[in-house]
N, C-alpha and C. Protein backbone atom coordinates (compact mmCIF):
# COMPACT_ATOMS: atom_id res chain seq x y z
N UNK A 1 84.09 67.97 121.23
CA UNK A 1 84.47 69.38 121.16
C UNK A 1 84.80 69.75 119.72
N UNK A 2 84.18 70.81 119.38
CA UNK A 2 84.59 71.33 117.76
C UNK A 2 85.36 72.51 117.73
N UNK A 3 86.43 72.21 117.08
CA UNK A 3 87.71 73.60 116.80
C UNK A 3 87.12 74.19 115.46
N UNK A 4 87.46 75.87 115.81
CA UNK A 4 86.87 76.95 114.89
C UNK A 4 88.31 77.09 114.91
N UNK A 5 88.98 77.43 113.91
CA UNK A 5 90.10 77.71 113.03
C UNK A 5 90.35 79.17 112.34
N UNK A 6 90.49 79.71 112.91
CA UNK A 6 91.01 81.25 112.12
C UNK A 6 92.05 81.41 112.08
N UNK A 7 92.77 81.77 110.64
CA UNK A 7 94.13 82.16 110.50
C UNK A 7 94.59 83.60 110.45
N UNK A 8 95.40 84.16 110.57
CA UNK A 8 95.90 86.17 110.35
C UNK A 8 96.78 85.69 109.63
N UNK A 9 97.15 86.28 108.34
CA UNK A 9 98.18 86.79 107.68
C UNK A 9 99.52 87.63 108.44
N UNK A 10 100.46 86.62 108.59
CA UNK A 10 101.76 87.54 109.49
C UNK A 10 102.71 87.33 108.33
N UNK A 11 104.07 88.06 108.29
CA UNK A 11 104.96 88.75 107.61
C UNK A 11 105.96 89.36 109.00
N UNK A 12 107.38 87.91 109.10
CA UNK A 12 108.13 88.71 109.91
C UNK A 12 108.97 90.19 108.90
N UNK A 13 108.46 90.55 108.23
CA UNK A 13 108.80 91.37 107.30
C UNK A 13 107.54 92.82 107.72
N UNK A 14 106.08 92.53 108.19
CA UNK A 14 105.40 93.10 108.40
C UNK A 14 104.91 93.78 107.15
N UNK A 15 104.50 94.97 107.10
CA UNK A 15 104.23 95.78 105.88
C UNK A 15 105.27 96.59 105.46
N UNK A 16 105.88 96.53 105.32
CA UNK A 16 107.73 96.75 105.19
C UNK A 16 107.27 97.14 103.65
N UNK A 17 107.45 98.14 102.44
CA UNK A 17 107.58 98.28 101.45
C UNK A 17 108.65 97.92 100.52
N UNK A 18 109.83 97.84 101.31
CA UNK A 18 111.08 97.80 101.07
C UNK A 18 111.72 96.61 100.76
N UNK A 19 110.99 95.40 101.18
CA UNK A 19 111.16 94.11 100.76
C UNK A 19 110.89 93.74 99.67
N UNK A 20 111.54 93.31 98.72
CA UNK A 20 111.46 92.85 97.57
C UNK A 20 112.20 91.28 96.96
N UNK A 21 111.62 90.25 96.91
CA UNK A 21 112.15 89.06 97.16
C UNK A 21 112.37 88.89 95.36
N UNK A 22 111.83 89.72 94.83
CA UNK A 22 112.40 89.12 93.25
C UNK A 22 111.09 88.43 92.69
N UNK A 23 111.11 88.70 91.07
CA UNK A 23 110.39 87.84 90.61
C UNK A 23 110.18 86.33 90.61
N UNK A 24 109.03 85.53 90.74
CA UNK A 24 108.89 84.34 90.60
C UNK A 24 110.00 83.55 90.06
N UNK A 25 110.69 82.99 91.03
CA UNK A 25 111.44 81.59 90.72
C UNK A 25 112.92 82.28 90.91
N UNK A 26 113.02 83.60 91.15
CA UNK A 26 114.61 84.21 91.19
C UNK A 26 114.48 84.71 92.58
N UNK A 27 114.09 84.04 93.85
CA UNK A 27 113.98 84.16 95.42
C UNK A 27 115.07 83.75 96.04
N UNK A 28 115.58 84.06 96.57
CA UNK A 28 116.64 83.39 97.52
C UNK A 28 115.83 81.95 98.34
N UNK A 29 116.60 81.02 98.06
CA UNK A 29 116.43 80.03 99.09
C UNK A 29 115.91 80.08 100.57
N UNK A 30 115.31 79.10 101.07
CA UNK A 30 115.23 79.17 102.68
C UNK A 30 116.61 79.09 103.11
N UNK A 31 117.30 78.43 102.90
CA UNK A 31 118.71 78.13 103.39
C UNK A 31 119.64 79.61 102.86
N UNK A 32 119.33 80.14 101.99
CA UNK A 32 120.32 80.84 101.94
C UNK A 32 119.47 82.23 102.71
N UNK A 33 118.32 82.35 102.93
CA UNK A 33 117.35 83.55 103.34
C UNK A 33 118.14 83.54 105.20
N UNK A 34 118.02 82.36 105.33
CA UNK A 34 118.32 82.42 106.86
C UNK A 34 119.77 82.77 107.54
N UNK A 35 121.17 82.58 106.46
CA UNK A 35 121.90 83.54 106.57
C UNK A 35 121.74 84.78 107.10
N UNK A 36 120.83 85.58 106.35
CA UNK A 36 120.79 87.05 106.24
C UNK A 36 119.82 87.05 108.04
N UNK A 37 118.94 86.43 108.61
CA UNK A 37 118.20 86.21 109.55
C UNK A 37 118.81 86.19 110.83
N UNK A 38 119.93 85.19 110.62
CA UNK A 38 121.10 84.70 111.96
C UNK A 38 122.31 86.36 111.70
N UNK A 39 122.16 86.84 110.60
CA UNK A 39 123.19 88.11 110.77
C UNK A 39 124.63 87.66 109.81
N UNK A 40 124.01 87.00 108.90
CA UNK A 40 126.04 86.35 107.98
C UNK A 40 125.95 85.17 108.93
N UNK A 41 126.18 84.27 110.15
CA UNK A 41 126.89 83.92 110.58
C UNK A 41 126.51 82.12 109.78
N UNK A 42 126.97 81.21 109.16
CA UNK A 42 126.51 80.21 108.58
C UNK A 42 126.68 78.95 109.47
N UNK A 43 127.38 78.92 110.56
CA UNK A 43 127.56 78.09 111.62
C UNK A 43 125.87 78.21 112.18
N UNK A 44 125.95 79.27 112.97
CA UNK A 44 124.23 79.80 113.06
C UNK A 44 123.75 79.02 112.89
N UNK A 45 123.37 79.34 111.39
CA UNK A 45 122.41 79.02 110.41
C UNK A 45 122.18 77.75 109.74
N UNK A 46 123.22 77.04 110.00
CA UNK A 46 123.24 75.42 109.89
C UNK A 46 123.31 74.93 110.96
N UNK A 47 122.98 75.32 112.46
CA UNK A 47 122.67 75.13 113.89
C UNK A 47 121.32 75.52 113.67
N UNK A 48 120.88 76.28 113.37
CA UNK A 48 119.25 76.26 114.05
C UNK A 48 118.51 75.31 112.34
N UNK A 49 118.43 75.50 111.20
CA UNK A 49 118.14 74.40 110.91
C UNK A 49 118.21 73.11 110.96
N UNK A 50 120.01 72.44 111.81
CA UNK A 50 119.36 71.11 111.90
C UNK A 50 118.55 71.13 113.45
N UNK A 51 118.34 72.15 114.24
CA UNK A 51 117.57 72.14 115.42
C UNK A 51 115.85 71.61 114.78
N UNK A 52 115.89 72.38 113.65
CA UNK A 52 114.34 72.38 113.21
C UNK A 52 114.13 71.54 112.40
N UNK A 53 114.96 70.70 111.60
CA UNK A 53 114.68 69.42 111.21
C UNK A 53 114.69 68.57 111.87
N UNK A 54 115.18 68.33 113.45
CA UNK A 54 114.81 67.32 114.29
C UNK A 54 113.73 67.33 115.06
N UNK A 55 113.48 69.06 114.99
CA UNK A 55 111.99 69.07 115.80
C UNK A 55 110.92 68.76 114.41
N UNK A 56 110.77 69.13 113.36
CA UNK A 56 110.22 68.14 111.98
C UNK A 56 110.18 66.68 111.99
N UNK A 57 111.22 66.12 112.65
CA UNK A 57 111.34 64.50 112.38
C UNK A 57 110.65 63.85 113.06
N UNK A 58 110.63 64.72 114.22
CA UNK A 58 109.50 64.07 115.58
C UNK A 58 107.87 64.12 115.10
N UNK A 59 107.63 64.73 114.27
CA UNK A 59 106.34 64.78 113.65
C UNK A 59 106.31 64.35 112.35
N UNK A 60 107.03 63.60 111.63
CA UNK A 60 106.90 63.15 110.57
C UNK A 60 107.19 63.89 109.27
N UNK A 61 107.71 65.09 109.84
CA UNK A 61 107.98 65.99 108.59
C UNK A 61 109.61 66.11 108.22
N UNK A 62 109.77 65.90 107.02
CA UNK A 62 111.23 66.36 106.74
C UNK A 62 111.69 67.30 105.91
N UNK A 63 111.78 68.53 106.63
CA UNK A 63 112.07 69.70 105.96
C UNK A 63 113.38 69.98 104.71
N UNK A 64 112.94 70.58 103.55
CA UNK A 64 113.87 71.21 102.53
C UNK A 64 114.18 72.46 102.59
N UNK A 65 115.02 72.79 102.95
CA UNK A 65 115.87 74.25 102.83
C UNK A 65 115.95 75.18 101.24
N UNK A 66 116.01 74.24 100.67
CA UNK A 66 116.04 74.60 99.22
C UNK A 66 114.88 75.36 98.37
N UNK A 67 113.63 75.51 99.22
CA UNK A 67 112.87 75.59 98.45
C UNK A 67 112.49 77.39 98.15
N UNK A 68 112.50 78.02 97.51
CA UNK A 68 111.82 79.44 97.35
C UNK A 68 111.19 79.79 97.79
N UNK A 69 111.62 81.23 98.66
CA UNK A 69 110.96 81.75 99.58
C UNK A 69 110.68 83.40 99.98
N UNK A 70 109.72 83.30 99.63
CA UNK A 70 109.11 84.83 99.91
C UNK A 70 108.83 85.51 101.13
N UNK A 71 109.43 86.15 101.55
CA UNK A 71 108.91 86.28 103.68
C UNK A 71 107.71 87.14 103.86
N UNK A 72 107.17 88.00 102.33
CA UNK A 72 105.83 88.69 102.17
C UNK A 72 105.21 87.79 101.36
N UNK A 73 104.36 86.27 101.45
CA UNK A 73 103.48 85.94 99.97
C UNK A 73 101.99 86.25 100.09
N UNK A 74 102.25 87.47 99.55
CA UNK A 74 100.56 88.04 99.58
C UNK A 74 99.49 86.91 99.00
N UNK A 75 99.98 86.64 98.06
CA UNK A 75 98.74 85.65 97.08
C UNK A 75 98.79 84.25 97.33
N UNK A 76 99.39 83.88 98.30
CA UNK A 76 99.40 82.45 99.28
C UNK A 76 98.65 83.11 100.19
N UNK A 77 98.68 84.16 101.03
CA UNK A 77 97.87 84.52 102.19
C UNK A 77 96.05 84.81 101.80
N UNK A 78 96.34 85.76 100.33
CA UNK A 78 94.96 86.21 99.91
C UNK A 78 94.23 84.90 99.55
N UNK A 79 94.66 83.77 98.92
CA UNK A 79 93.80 82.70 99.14
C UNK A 79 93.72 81.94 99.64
N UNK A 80 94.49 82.08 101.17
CA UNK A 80 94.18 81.45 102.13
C UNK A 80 92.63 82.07 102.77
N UNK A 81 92.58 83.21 102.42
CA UNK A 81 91.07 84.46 102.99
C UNK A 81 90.06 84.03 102.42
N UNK A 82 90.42 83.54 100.80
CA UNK A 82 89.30 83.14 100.09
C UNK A 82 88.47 81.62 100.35
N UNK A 83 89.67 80.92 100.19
CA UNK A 83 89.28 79.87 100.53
C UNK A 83 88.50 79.23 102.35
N UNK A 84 89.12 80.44 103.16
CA UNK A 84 87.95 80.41 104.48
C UNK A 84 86.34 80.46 104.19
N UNK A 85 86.10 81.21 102.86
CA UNK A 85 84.81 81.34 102.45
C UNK A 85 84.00 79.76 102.25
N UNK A 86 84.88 79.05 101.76
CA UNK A 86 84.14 77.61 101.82
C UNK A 86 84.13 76.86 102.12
N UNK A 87 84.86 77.09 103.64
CA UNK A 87 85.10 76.33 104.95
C UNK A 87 86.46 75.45 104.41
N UNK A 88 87.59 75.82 103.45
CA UNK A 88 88.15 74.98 102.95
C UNK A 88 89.96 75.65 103.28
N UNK A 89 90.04 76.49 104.14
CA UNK A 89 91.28 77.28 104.58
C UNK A 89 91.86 76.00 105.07
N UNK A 90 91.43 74.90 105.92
CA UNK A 90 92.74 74.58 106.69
C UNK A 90 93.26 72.95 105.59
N UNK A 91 92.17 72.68 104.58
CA UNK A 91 92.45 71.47 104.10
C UNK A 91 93.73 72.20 102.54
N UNK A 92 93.64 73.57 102.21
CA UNK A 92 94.27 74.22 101.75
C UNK A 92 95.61 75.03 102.22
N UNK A 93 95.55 74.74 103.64
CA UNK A 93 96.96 75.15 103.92
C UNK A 93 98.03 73.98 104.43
N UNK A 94 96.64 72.95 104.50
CA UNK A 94 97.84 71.49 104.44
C UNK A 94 98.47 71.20 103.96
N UNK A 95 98.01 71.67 102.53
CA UNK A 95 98.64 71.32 101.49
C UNK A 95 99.75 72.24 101.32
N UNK A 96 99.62 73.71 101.32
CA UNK A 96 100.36 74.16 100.87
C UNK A 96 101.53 74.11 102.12
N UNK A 97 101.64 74.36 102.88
CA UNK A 97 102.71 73.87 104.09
C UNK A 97 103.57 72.52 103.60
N UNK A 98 102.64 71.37 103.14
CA UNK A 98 103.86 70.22 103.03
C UNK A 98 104.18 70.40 101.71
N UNK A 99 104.02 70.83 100.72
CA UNK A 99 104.06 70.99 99.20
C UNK A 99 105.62 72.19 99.17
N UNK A 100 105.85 73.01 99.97
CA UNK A 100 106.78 74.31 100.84
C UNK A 100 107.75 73.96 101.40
N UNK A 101 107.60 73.26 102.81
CA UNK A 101 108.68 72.66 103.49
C UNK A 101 108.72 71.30 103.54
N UNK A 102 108.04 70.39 102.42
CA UNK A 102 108.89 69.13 101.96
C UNK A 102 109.20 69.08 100.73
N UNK A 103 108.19 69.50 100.03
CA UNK A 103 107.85 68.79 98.23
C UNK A 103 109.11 70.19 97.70
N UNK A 104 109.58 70.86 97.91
CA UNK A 104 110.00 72.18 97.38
C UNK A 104 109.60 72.84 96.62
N UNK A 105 108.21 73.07 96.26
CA UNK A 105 107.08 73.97 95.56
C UNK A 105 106.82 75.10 96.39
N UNK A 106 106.89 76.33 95.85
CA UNK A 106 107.10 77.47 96.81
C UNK A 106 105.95 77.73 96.84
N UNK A 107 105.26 78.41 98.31
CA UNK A 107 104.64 78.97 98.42
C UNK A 107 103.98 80.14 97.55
N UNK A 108 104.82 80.71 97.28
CA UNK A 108 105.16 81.94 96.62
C UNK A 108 104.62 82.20 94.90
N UNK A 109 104.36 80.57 94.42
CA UNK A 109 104.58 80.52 92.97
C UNK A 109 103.26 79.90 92.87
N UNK A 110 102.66 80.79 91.74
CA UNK A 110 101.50 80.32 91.57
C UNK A 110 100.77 78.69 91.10
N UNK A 111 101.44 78.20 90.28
CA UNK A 111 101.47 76.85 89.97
C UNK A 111 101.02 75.90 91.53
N UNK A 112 102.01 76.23 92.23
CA UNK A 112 101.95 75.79 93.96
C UNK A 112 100.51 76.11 94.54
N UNK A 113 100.32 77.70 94.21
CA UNK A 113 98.72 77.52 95.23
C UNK A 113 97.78 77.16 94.52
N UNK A 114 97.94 76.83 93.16
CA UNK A 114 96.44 76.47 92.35
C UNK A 114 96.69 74.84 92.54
N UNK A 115 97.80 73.87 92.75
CA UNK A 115 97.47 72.61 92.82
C UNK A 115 96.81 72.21 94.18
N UNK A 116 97.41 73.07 95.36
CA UNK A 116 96.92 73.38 96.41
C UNK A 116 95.27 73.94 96.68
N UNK A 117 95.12 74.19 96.18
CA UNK A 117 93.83 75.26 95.83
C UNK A 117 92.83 73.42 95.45
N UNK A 118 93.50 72.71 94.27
CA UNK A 118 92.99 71.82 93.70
C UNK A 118 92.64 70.45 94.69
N UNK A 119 93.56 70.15 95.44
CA UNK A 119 94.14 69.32 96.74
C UNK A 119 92.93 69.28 97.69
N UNK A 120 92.63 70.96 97.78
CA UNK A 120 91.73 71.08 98.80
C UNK A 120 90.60 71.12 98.46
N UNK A 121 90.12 70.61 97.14
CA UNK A 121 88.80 70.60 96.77
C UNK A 121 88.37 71.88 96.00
N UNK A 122 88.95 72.98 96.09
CA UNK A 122 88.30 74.55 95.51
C UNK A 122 88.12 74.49 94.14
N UNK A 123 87.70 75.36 93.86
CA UNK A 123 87.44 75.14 92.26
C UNK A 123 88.51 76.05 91.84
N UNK A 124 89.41 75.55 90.79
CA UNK A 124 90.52 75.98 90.50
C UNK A 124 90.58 77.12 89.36
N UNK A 125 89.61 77.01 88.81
CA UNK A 125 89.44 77.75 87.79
C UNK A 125 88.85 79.74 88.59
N UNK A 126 88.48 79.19 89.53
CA UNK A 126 87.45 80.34 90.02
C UNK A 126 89.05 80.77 91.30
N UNK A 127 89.55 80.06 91.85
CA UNK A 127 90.95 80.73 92.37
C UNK A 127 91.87 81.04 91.29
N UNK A 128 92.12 80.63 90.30
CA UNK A 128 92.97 81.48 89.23
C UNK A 128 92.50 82.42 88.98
N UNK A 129 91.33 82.87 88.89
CA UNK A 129 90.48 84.41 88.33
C UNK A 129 90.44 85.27 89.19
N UNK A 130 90.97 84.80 90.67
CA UNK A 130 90.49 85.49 91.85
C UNK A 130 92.36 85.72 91.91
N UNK A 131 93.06 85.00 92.14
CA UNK A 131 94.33 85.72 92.12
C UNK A 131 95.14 86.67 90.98
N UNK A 132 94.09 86.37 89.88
CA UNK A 132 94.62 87.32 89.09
C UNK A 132 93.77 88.65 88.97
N UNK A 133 93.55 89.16 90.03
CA UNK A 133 92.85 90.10 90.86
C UNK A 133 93.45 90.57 91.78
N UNK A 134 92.80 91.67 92.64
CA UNK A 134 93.44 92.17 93.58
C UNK A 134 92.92 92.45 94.86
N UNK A 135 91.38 91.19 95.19
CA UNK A 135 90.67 90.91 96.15
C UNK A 135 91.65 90.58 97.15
N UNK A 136 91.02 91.26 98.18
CA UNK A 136 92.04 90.75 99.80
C UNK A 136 93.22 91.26 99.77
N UNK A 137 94.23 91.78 98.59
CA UNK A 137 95.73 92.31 98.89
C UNK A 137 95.45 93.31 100.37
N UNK A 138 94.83 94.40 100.26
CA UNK A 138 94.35 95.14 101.10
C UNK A 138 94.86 94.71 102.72
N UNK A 139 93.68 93.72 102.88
CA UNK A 139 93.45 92.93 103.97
C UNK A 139 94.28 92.30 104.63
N UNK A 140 95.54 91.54 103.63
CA UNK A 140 96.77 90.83 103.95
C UNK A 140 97.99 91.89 104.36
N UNK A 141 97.84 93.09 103.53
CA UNK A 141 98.76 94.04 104.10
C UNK A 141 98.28 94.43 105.68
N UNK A 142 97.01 94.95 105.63
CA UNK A 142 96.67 95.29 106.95
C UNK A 142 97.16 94.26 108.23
N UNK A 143 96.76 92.92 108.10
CA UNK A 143 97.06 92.11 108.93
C UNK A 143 98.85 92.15 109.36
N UNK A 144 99.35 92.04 107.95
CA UNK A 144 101.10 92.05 108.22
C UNK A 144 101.45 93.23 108.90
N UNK A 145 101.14 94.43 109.07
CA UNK A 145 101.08 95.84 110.09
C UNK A 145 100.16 95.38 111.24
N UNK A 146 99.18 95.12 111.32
CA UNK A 146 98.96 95.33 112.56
C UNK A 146 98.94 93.97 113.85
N UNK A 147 99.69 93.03 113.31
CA UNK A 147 100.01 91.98 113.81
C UNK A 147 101.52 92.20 114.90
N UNK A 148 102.42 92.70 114.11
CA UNK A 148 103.35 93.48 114.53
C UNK A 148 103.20 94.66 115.20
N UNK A 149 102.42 95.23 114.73
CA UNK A 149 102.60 97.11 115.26
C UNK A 149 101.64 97.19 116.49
N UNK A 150 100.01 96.85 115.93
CA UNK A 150 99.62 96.76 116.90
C UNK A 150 98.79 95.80 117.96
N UNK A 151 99.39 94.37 117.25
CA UNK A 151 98.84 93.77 118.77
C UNK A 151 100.21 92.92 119.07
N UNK A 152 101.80 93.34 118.99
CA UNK A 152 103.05 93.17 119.52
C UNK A 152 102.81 91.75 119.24
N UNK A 153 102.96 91.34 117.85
CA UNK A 153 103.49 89.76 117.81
C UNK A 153 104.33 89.67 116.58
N UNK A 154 105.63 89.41 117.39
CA UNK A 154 106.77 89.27 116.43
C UNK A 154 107.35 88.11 116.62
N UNK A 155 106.79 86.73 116.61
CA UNK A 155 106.87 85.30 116.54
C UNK A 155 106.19 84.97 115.71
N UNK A 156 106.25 83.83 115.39
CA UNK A 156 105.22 82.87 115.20
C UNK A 156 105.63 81.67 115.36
N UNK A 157 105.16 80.17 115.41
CA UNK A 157 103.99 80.91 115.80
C UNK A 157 103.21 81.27 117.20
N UNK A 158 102.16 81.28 116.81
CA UNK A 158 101.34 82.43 117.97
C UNK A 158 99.79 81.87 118.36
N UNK A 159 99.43 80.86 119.01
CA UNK A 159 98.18 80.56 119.18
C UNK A 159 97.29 81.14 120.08
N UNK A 160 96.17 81.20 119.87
CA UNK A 160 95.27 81.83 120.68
C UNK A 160 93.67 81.01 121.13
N UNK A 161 93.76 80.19 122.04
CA UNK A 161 92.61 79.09 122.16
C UNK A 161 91.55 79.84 122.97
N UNK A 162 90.25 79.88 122.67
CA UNK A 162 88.89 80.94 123.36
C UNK A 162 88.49 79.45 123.26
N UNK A 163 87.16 79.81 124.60
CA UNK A 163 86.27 78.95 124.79
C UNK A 163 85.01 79.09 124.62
N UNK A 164 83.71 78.51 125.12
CA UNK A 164 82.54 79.02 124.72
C UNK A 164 82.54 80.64 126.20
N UNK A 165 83.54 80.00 127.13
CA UNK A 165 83.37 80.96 128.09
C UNK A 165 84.52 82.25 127.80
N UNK A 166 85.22 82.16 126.51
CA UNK A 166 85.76 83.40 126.99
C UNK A 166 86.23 83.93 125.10
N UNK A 167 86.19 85.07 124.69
CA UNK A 167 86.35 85.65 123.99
C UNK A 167 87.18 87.09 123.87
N UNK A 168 88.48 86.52 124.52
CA UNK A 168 89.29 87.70 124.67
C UNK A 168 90.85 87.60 123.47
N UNK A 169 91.98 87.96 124.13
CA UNK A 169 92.69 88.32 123.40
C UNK A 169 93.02 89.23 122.22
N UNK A 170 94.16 88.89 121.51
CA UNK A 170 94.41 89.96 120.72
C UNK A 170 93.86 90.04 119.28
N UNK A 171 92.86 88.98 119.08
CA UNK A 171 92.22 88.91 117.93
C UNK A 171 90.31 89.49 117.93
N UNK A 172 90.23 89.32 119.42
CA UNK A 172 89.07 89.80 119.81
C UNK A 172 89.07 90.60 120.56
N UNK A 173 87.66 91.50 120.61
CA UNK A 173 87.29 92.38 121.69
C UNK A 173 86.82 92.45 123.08
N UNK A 174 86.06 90.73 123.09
CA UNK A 174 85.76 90.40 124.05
C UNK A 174 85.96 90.04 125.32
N UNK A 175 85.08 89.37 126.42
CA UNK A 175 85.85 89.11 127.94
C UNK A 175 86.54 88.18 127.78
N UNK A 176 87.27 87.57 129.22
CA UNK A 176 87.84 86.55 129.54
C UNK A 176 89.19 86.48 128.53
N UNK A 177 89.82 85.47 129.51
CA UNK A 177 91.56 85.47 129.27
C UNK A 177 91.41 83.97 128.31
N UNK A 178 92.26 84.12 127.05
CA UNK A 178 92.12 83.16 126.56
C UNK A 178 93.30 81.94 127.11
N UNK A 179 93.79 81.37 126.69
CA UNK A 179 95.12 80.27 126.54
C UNK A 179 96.06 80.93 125.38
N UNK A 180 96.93 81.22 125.55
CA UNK A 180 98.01 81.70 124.62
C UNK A 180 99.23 80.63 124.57
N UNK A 181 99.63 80.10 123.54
CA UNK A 181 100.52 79.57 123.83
C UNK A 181 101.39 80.00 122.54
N UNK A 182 103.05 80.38 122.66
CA UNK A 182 103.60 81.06 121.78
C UNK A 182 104.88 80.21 121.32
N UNK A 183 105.12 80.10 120.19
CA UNK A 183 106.03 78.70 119.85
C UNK A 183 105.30 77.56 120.27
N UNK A 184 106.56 76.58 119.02
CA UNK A 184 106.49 75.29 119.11
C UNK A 184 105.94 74.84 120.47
N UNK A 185 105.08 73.70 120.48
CA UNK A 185 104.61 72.94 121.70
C UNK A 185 103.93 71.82 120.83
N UNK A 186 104.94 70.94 121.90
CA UNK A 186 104.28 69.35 121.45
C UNK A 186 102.75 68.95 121.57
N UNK A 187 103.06 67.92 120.87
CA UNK A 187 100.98 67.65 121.28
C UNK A 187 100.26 67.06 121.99
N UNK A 188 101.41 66.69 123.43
CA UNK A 188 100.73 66.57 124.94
C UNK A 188 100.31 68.01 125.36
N UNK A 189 101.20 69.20 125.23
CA UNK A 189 100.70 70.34 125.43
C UNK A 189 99.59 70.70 124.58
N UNK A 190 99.36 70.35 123.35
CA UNK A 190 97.61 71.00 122.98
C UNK A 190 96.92 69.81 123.71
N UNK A 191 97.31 68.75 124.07
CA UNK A 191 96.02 67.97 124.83
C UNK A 191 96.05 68.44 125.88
N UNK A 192 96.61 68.84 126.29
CA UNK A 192 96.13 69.85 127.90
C UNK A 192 95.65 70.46 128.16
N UNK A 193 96.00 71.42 126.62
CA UNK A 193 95.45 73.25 126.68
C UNK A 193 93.83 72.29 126.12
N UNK A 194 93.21 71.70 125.78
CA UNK A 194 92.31 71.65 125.35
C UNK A 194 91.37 70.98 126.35
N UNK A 195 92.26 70.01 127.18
CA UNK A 195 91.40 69.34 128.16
C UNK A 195 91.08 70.18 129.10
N UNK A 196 92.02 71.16 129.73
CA UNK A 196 91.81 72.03 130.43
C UNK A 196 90.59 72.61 129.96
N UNK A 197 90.40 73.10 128.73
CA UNK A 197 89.17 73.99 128.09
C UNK A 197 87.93 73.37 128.65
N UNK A 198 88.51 71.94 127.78
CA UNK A 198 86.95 71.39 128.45
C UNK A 198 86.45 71.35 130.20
N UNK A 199 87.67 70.79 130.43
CA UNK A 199 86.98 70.98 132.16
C UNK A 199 86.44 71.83 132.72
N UNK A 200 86.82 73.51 132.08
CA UNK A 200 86.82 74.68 132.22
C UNK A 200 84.71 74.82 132.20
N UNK A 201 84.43 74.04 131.03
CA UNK A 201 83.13 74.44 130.18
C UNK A 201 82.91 73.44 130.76
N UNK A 202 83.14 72.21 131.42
CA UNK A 202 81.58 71.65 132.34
C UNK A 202 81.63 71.69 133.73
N UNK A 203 83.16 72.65 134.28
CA UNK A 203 82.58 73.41 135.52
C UNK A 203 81.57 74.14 135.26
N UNK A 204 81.56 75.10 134.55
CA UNK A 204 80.28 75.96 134.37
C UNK A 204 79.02 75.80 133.75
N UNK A 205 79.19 74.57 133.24
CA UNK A 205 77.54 73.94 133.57
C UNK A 205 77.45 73.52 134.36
N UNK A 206 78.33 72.90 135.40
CA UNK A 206 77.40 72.18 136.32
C UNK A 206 76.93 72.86 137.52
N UNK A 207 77.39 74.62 137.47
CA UNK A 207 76.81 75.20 138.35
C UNK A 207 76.00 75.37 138.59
């Protein structure tokens, strides 16, 4: 079975104008961002991060709080768009995900998506010329509005699994009900949602 991979640009911030996280390298922390998230309360907020560093540990990841954080990064998202062009989006967001919430290299900071950019094979020279541009901003705003506004998704994350038999949901126009699954889920649950798929696709050949 072969997985097709599409990402949307979300922003629990949405297209919000009003957000302004500060110039490069003067961001509020994850740890201190999530204060303002839980409402002030810092008990909270040092309760649901160590919730999410133990759900991290179970997968091998060990999350940094510390690291700079933008809750709009247009130019992490815009070359995440670009780099779909050369089939190279998901070996580029590997990177930038563990480089974020382990290595403490922000998303946000350019240095971060061009080694990232580099990691994943792209040609680095041709993503520096392209972020210092204003290809895809457009596109990333649109997505951060209408992810929220209009197809009601204010999580993440947010999966959406289609089969060869069905092409529906909120990313498509098409028939059939996809598999949605919303939040964290371990990875007996994607072996399910996937085995299920398959069983799904050789009932209907063998009709």
């Amino acid at each position: 079975m072969l997985l097709n991979v599409t990402r949307h640009p979300y922003s629990f911030r949405g297209d919000s104008t009003s957000y302004d996280a500060g110039p490069e390298g003067s961001e509020e922390t994850w740890h201190e961002d999530l204060l303002n998230y839980v409402g002030g309360d810092p008990k909270d907020r040092d309760r649901i991060e160590e919730a999410m560093r133990a759900l991290g540990r179970r997968a091998g990841i060990e999350l940094d709080y510390g690291v700079r954080t933008n809750w709009q990064p247009i130019d992490s998202q815009r070359l995440m768009l670009w780099a779909r062009r050369f089939g190279k989006a998901e070996p580029y967001m590997s990177s930038i995900a563990r480089r974020h919430f382990e290595e403490r290299q922000s998303a946000s900071h350019g240095a971060t998506l061009l080694a990232a950019a580099a990691e994943a094979g792209l040609d680095v020279e041709a993503a520096r010329i392209f972020l210092e541009g204003d290809e895809l901003r457009e596109e990333v705003w649109k997505s951060y509005g209408d992810t929220i506004q209009t197809k009601g998704i204010h999580s993440i994350p947010f999966f959406v699994f289609n089969s060869p038999l069905t092409s529906g949901g909120p990313f498509r126009n098409g028939t059939g009900k996809p598999v949605i699954v919303k939040g964290s889920a371990d990875e007996l649950h994607f072996v399910e949602v996937f085995e299920q798929l398959l069983r799904n696709v050789e009932h209907e050949g063998a009709l």
